[in-house]
Protein backbone atom coordinates (compact mmCIF):
# COMPACT_ATOMS: atom_id res chain seq x y z
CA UNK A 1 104.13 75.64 100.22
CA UNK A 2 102.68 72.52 101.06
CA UNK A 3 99.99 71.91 103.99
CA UNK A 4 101.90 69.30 106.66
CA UNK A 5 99.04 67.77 107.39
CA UNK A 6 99.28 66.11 104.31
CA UNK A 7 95.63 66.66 103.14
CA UNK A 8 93.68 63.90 101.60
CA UNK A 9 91.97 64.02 98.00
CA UNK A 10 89.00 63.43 99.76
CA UNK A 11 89.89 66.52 102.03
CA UNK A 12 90.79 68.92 98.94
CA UNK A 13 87.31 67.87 97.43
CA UNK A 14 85.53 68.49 100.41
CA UNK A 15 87.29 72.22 100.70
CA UNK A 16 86.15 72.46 97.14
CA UNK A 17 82.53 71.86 98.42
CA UNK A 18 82.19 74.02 101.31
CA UNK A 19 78.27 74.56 101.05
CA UNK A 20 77.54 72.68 104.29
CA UNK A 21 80.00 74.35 106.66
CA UNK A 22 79.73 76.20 109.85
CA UNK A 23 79.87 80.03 110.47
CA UNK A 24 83.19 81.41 110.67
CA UNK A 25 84.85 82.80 113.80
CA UNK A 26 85.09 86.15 114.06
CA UNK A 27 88.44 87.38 114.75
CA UNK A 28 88.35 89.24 118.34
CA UNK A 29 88.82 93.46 117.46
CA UNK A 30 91.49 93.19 119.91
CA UNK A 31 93.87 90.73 118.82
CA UNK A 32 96.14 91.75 116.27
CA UNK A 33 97.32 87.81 115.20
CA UNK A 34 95.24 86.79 112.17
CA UNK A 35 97.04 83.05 112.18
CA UNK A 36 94.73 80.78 114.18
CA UNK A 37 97.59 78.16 113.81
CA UNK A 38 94.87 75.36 112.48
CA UNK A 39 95.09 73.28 109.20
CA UNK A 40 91.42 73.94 108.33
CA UNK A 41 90.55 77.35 110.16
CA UNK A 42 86.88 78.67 110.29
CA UNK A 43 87.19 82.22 110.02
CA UNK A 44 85.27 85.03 108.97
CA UNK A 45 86.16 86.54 105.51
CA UNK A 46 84.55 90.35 106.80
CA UNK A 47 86.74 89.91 109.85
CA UNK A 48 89.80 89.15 108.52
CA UNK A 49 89.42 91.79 106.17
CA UNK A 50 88.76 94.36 109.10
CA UNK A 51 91.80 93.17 110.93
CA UNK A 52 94.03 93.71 107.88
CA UNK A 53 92.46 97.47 107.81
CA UNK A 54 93.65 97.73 111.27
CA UNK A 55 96.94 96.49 111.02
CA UNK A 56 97.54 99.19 107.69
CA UNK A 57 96.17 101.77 110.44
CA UNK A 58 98.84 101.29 112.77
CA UNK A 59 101.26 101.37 109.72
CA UNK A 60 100.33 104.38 108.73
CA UNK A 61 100.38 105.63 112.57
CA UNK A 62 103.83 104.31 112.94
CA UNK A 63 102.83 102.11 115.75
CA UNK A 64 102.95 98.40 114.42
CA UNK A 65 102.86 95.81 116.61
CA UNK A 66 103.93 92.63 115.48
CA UNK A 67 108.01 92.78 115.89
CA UNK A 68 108.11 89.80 117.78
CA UNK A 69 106.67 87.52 115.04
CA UNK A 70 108.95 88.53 112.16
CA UNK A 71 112.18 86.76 114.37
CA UNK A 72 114.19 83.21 113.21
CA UNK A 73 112.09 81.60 115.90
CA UNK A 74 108.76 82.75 114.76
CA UNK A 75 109.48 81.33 110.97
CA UNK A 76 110.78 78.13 112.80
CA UNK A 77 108.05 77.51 114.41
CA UNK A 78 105.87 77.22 111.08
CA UNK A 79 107.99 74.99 109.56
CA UNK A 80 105.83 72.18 109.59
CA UNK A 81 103.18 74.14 108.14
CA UNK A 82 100.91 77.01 106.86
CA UNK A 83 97.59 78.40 107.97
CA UNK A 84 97.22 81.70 106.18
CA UNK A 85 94.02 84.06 106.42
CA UNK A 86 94.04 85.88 103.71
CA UNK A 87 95.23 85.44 100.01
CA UNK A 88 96.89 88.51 98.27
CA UNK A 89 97.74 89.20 94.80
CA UNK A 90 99.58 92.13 94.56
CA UNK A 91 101.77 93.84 92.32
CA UNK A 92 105.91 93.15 92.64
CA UNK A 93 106.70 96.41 92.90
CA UNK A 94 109.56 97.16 95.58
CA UNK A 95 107.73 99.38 97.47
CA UNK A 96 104.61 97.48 98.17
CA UNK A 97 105.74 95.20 101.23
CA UNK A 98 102.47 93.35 101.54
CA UNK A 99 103.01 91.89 105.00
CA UNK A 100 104.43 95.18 106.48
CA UNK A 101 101.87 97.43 105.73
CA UNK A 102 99.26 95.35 106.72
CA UNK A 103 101.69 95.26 109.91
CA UNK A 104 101.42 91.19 109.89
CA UNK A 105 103.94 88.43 110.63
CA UNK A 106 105.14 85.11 109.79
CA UNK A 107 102.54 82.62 108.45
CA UNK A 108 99.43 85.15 108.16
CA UNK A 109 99.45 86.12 104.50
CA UNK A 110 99.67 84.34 101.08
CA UNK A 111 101.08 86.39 98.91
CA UNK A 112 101.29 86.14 95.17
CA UNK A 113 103.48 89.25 93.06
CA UNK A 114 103.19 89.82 89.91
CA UNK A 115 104.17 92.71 87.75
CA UNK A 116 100.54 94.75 87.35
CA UNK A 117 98.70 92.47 90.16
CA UNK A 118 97.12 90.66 87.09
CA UNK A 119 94.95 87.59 87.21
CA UNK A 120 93.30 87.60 83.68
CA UNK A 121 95.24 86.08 80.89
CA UNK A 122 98.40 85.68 83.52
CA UNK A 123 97.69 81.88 83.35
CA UNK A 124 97.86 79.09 85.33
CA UNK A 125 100.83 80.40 87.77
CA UNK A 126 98.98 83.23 89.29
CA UNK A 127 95.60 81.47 89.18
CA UNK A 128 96.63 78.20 90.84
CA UNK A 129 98.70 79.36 93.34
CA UNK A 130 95.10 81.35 94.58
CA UNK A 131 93.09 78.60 94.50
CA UNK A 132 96.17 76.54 96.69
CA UNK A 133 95.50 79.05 99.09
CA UNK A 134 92.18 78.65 99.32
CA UNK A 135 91.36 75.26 98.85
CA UNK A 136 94.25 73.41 100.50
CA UNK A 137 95.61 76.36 103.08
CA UNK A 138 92.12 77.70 104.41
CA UNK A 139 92.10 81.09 103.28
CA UNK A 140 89.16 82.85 103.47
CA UNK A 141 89.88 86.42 101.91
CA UNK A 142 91.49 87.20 98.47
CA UNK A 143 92.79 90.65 98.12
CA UNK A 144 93.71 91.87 94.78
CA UNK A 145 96.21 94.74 95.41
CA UNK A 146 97.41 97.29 93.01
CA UNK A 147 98.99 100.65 94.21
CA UNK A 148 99.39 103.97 92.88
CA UNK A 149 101.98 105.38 90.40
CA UNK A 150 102.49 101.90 88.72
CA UNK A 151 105.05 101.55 86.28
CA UNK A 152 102.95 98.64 84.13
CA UNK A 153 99.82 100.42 84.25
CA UNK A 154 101.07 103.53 82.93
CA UNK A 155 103.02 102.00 80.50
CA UNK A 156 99.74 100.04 79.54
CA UNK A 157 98.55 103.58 79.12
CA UNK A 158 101.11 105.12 76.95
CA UNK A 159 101.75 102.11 74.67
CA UNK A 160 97.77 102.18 74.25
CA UNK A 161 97.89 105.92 72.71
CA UNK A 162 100.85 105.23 70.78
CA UNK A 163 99.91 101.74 69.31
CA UNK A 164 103.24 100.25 69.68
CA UNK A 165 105.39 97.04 71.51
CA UNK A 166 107.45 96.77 74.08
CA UNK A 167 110.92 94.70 73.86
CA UNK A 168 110.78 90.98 74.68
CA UNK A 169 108.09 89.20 77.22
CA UNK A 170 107.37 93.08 78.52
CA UNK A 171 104.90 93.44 76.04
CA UNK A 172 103.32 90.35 76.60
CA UNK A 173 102.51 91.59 80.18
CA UNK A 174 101.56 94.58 79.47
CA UNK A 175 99.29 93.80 76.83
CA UNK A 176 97.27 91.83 79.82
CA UNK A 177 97.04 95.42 81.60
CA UNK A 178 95.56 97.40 78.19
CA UNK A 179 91.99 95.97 78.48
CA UNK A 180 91.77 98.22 81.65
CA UNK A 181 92.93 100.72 79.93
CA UNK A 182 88.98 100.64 77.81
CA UNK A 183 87.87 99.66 80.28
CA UNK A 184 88.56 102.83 82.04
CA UNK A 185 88.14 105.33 79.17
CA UNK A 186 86.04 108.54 79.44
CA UNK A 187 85.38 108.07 83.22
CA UNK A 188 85.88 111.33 85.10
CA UNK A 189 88.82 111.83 87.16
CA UNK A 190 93.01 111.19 87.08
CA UNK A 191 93.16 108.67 84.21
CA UNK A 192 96.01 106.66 85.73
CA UNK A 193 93.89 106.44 88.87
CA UNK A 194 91.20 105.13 87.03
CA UNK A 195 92.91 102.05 84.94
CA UNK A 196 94.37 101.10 88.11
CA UNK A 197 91.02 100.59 89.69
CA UNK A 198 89.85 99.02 86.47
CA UNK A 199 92.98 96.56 86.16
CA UNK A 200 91.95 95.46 90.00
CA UNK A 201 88.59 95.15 88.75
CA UNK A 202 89.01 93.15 85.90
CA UNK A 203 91.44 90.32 88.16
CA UNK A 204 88.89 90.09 91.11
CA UNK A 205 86.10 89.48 88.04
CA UNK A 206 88.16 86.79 86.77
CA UNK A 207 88.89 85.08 90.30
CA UNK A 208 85.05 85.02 90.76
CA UNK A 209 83.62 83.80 87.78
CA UNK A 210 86.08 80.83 86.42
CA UNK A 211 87.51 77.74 87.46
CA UNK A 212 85.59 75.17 89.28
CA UNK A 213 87.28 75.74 92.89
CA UNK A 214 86.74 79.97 93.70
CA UNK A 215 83.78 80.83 92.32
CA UNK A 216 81.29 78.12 94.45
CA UNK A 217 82.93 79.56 97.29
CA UNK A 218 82.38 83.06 96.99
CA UNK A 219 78.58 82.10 96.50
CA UNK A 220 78.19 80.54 99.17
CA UNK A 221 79.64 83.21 101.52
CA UNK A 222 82.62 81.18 102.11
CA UNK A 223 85.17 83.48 100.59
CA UNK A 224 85.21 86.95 100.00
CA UNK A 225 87.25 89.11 97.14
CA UNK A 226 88.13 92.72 97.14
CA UNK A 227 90.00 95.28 95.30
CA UNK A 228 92.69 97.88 96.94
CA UNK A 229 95.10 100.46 96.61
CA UNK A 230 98.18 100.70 98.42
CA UNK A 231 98.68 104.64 98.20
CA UNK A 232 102.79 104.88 98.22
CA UNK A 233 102.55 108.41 99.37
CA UNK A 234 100.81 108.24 102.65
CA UNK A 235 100.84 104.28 103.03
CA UNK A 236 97.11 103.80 103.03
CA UNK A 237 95.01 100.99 101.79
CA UNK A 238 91.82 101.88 99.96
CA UNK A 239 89.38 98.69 99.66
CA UNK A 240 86.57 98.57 97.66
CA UNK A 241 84.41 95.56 96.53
């Protein structure tokens, strides 16, 4: 996981303190290769985010176009290092390959799983490995994905309504999801729908507001957090802030 450039502590603490930087580049709208392949890229959190959107379009569309960068020789050629775009926490469900269905390739994501995509009360694990990403990798965009139909939220749900446990460190995870689950309550709409949202919600809150590393960063501009929805039926991502 570790940067081969073999950053500095006077390097991390200037990352940490990125109120005097430049403007980031904008990715180009037609390149479809987030890695810029540099230790410390400048890059645009709003156009990283768009090219991420476009990759899950040609997902959806069947017509992804990176092929060539998921080979032997495209992971051996980042073996001296990482320069990832974009930070995603998303939930470890099978079905939600993050780097295909944002139809990326070696080297352009950081992903994080976790059972429920949470962030609050999931400790240090979760929480540190984000701000790795963004203060020692460069990345510029943190995406907090849940998807539909998932099995922790709903069993957030049901164990909420019947006021019981679940067997061994299950519960202890679940009980992390359950605050959605109030949060949620008596908004209009599919109720599973609506925890989900409010379980993504309640993770990207927690990224922006604690820790000493995150938070100065989204203030400033520097970094950006959103929510989403990988919809396993149709394969679309819904982002919202």
């Amino acid at each position: 996981m570790r940067n081969p450039q073999g950053p500095s502590r006077r390097r991390f603490v200037q990352q940490l303190g990125l109120a005097a930087g430049a403007a980031g580049v904008v990715l180009s709208s037609g390149s479809t290769d987030l890695n810029a392949a540099q230790p410390e890229p400048a890059r645009d959190p709003d156009g990283v985010l768009a090219a991420l959107l476009e990759g899950n379009k040609r997902f959806v569309s069947g017509q992804t176009s990176l092929l060539t960068r998921r080979r032997p020789s495209d992971f051996a050629g980042l073996a001296e290092g990482q320069a990832p775009v974009a930070a995603v926490i998303a939930c470890a469900d099978s079905r939600v390959p993050v780097e295909l269905i944002f139809d990326q390739g070696a080297g352009d994501l950081f992903v994080v799983r976790v059972a429920g995509n949470v962030v609050d009360g999931a400790g240090d694990v979760v929480k540190g490995s984000v701000e790795f990403a963004v203060a020692e990798l460069g990345a510029r965009l943190i995406l907090v994905l849940a998807h539909t139909q998932c099995g922790a939220v709903k069993a957030a749900i049901e164990h909420v309504d019947a006021r019981d446990s679940l067997p061994g460190s299950i519960d202890g995870l679940v009980e992390l999801i359950k605050p959605a689950v109030g949060d949620a309550a008596g908004k209009p709409g599919d109720k599973l729908a609506n925890v989900t949202r409010a379980n993504v919600a309640r993770s990207a809150a927690k990224l922006k507001t604690s820790g000493p590393i995150i938070p100065p960063l989204v203030e400033a501009g520097k970094v950006k957090i959103v929510g989403g929805v990988y919809h396993l039926a149709n394969g679309v991502v819904e982002v919202y802030d």
